[in-house]
Protein backbone atom coordinates (compact mmCIF):
# COMPACT_ATOMS: atom_id res chain seq x y z
CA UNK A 1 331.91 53.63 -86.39
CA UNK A 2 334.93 55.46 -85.31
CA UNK A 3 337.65 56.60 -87.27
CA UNK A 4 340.34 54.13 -88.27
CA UNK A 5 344.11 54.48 -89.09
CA UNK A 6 345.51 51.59 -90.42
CA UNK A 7 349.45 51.47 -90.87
CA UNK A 8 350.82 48.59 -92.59
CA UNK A 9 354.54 47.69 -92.54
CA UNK A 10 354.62 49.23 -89.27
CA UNK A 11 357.72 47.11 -88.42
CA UNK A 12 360.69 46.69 -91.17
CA UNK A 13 361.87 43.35 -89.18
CA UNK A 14 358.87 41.54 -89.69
CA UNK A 15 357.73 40.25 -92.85
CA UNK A 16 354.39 41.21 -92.70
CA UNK A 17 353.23 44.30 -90.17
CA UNK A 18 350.03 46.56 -89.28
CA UNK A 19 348.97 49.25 -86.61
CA UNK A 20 345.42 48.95 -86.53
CA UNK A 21 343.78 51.60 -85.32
CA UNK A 22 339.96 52.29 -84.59
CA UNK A 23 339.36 55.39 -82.08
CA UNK A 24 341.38 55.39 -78.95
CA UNK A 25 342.47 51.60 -79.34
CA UNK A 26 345.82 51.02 -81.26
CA UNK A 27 347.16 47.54 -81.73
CA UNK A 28 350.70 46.24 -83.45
CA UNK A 29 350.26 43.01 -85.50
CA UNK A 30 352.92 40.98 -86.85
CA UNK A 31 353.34 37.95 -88.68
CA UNK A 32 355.66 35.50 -88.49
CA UNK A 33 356.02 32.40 -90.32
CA UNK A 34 358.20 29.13 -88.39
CA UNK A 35 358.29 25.70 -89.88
CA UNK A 36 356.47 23.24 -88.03
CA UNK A 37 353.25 21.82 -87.38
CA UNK A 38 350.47 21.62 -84.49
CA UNK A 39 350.49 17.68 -83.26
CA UNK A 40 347.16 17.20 -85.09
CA UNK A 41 348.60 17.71 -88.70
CA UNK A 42 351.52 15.66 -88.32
CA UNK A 43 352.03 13.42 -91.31
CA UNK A 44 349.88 16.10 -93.28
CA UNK A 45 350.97 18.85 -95.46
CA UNK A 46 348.80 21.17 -93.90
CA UNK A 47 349.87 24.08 -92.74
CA UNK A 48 348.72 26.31 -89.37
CA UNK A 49 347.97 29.94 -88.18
CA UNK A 50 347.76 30.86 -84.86
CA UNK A 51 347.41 34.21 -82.64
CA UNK A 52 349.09 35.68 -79.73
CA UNK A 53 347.25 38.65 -78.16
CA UNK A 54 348.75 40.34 -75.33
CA UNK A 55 348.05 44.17 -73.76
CA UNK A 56 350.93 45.82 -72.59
CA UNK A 57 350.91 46.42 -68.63
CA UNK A 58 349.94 50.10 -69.21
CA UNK A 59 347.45 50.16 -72.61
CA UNK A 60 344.28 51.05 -70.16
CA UNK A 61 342.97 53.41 -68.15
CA UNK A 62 342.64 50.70 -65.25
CA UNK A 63 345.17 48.97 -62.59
CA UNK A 64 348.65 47.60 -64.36
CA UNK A 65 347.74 44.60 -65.72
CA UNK A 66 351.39 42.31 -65.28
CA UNK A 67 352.79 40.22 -68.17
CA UNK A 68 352.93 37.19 -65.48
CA UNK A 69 348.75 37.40 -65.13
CA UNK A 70 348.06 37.87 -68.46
CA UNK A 71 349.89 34.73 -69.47
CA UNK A 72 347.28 32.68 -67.43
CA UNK A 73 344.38 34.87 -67.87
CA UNK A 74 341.06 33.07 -69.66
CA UNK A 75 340.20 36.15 -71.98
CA UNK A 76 344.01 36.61 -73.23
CA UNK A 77 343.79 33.08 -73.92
CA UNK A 78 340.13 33.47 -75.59
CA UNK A 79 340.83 36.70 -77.81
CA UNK A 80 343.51 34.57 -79.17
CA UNK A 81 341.86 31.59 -80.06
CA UNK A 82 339.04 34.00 -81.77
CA UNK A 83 342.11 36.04 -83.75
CA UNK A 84 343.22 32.03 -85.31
CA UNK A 85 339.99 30.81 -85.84
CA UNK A 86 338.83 33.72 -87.64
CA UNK A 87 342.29 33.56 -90.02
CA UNK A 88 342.47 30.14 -90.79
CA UNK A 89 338.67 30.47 -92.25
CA UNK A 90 339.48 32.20 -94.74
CA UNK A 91 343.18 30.82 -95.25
CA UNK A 92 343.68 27.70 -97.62
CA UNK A 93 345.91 25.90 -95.34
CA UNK A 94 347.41 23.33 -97.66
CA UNK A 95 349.26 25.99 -99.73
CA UNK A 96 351.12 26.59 -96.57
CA UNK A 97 353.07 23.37 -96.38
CA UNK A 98 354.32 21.92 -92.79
CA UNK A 99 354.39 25.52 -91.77
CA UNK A 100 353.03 27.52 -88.96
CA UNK A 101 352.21 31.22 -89.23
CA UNK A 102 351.98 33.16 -85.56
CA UNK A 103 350.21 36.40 -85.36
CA UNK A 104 351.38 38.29 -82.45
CA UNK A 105 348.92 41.04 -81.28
CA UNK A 106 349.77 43.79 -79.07
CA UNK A 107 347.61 46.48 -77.94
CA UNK A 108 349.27 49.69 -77.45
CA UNK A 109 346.37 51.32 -76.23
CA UNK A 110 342.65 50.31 -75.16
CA UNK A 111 339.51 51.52 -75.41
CA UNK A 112 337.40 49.11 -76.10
CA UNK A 113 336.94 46.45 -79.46
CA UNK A 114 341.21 45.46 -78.99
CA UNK A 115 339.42 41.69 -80.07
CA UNK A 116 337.65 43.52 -83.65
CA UNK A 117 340.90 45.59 -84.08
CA UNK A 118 343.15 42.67 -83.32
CA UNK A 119 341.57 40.97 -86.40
CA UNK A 120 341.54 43.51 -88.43
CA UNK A 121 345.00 44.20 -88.07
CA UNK A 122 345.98 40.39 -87.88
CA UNK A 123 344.54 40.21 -91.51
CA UNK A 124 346.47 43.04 -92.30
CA UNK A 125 349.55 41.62 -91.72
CA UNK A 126 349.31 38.25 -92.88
CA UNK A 127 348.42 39.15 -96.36
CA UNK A 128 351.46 41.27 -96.13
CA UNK A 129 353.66 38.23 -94.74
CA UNK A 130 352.01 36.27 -97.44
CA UNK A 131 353.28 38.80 -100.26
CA UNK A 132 356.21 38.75 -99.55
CA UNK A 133 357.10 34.75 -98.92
CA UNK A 134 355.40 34.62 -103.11
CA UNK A 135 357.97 37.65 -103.50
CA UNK A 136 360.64 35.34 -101.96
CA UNK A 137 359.41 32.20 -104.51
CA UNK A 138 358.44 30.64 -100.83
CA UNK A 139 354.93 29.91 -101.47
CA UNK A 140 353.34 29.53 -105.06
CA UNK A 141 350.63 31.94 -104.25
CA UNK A 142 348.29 33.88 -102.69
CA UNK A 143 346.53 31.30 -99.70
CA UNK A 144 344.20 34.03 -98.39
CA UNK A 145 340.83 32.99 -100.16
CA UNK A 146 338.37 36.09 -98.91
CA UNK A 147 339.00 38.97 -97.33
CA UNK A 148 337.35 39.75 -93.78
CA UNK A 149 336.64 42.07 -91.59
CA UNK A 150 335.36 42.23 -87.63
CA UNK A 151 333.38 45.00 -85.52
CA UNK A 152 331.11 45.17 -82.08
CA UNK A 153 327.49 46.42 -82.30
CA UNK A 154 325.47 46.55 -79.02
CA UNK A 155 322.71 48.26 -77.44
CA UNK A 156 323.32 50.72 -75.23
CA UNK A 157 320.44 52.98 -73.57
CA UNK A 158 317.68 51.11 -75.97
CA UNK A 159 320.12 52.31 -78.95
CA UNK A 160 321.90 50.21 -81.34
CA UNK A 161 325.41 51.41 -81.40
CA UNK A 162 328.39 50.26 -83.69
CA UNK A 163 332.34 49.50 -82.29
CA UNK A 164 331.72 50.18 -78.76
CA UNK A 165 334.21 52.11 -76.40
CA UNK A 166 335.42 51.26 -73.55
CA UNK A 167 332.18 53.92 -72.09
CA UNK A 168 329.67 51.83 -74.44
CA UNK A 169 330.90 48.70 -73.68
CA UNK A 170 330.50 49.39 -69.73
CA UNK A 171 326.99 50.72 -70.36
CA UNK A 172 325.48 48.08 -72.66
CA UNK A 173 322.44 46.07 -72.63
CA UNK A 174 323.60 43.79 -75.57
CA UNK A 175 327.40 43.55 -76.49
CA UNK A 176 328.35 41.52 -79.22
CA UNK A 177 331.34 40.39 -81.54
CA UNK A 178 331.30 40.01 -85.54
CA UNK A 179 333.81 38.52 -87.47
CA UNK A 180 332.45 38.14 -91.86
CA UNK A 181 333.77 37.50 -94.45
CA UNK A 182 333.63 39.93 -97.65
CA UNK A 183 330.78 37.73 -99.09
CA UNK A 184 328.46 38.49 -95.96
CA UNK A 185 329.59 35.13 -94.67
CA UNK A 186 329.68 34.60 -91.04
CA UNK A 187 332.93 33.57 -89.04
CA UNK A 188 332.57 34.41 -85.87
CA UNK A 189 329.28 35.19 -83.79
CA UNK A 190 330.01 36.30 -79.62
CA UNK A 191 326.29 37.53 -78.69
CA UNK A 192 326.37 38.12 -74.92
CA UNK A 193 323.24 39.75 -73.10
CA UNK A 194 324.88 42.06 -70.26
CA UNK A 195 321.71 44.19 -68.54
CA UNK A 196 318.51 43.64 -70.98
CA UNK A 197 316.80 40.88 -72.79
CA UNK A 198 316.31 40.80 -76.85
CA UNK A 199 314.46 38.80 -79.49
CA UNK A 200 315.87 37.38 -82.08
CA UNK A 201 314.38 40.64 -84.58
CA UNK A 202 317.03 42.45 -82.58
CA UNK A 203 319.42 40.21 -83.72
CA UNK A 204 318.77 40.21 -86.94
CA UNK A 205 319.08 44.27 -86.71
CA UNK A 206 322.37 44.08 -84.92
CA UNK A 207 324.02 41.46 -87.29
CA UNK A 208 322.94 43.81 -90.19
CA UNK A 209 324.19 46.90 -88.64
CA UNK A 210 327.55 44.63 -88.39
CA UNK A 211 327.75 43.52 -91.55
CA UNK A 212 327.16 47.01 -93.21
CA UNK A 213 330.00 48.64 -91.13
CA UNK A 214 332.47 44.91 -91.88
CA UNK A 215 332.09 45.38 -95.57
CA UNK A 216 333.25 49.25 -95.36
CA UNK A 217 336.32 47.82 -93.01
CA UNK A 218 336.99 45.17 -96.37
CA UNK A 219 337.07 48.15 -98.59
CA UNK A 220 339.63 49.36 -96.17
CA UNK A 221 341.78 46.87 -96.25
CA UNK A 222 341.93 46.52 -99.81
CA UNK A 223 342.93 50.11 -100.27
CA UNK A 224 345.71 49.35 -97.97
CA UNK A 225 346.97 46.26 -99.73
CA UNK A 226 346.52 47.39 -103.34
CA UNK A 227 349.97 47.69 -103.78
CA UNK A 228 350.41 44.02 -102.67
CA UNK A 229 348.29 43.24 -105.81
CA UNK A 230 349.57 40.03 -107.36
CA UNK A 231 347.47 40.44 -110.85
């Protein structure tokens, strides 16, 4: 796994803040919190997460990549789904009231797993957000229910490998996405054969490889957010 440099409160206007780092990719989370409700949950007192993940023109190596494309491009529009889904999992939603909480991920700089780090960061700041609206007597407590955690594994020249680059991620045989929960739970399974054929052992082997690297991403994070302790 490569090194990580997490930075929480990374911006003072937003209530809850994180520059996730792992290697070469960088990427600024922040949470915001709006009142309102998805269509679906009117009439409910249910509340709502969702994620916005966007690269800035320049954050890779390749062509400019213009804020007009991206707004119509399938994997923005996938990574973000992923980012919500995975958050709401482990989010009880009810505490939340007729509320909607956006997660707005930007990455600075790419070089491969901006999805993982998007998540991890997105987690990041929305326990921060959360701190602070309990701090502010604006929810009654703590909604997050688990912590969790996301990497890429892969096989690349017959080896596993853990949080691809951008290099390993051009190269591999297998590239896939984990997102689990600090009870080995899993949220979020994107297996995707690219040049080679595996069992299901090799599964088995990759998700394991995953989950060992996820739960020292958890430990992490709670390092980071021990001073958001509510105990």
């Amino acid at each position: 796994m490569r090194k990580i440099k997490i930075i929480r409160n990374y911006n003072k206007f937003a209530l809850g803040s994180c520059l996730f780092c792992m290697g070469n990719t960088q990427v600024l989370c922040c949470a915001t919190i709006q009142q309102g409700q998805p269509p679906h949950l009117k009439g409910t007192n249910s509340g709502w997460i969702t994620a916005e993940y966007f690269m800035l023109p320049q954050s890779s190596s390749q062509q400019r990549n213009p804020p007009q494309q991206q707004l119509t491009s399938g994997r923005t529009k996938e990574i973000s789904r992923i980012i919500g889904r995975s958050l709401r999992a482990v989010v009880n939603l009810e505490l939340l009231g007729p509320n909607t909480i956006i997660i707005d991920c930007n990455v600075l700089q790419a070089d491969g797993g901006t999805r993982t780090a998007s998540i991890n960061g997105a987690f990041i700041a929305m326990y921060e957000l959360f701190y602070n609206l309990i701090k502010q007597k604006k929810l009654i407590e703590m909604p997050i229910k688990k912590f969790l955690g996301s990497i890429s594994v892969g096989i690349v020249g017959g080896k596993k490998v853990v949080d691809l680059s951008q290099q390993d991620d051009n190269n591999a045989e297998v590239d896939m996405t984990v997102v689990m929960t600090e009870d080995k739970e899993l949220i979020e399974l994107q297996y995707t054969a690219e040049k080679g054929l595996y069992n299901l052992k090799v599964l088995d082997e990759l998700i394991s490889l995953a989950q060992k690297n996820i739960l020292k991403i958890i430990n992490l994070e709670k390092k980071v957010l021990k001073k958001y302790s509510l105990s």
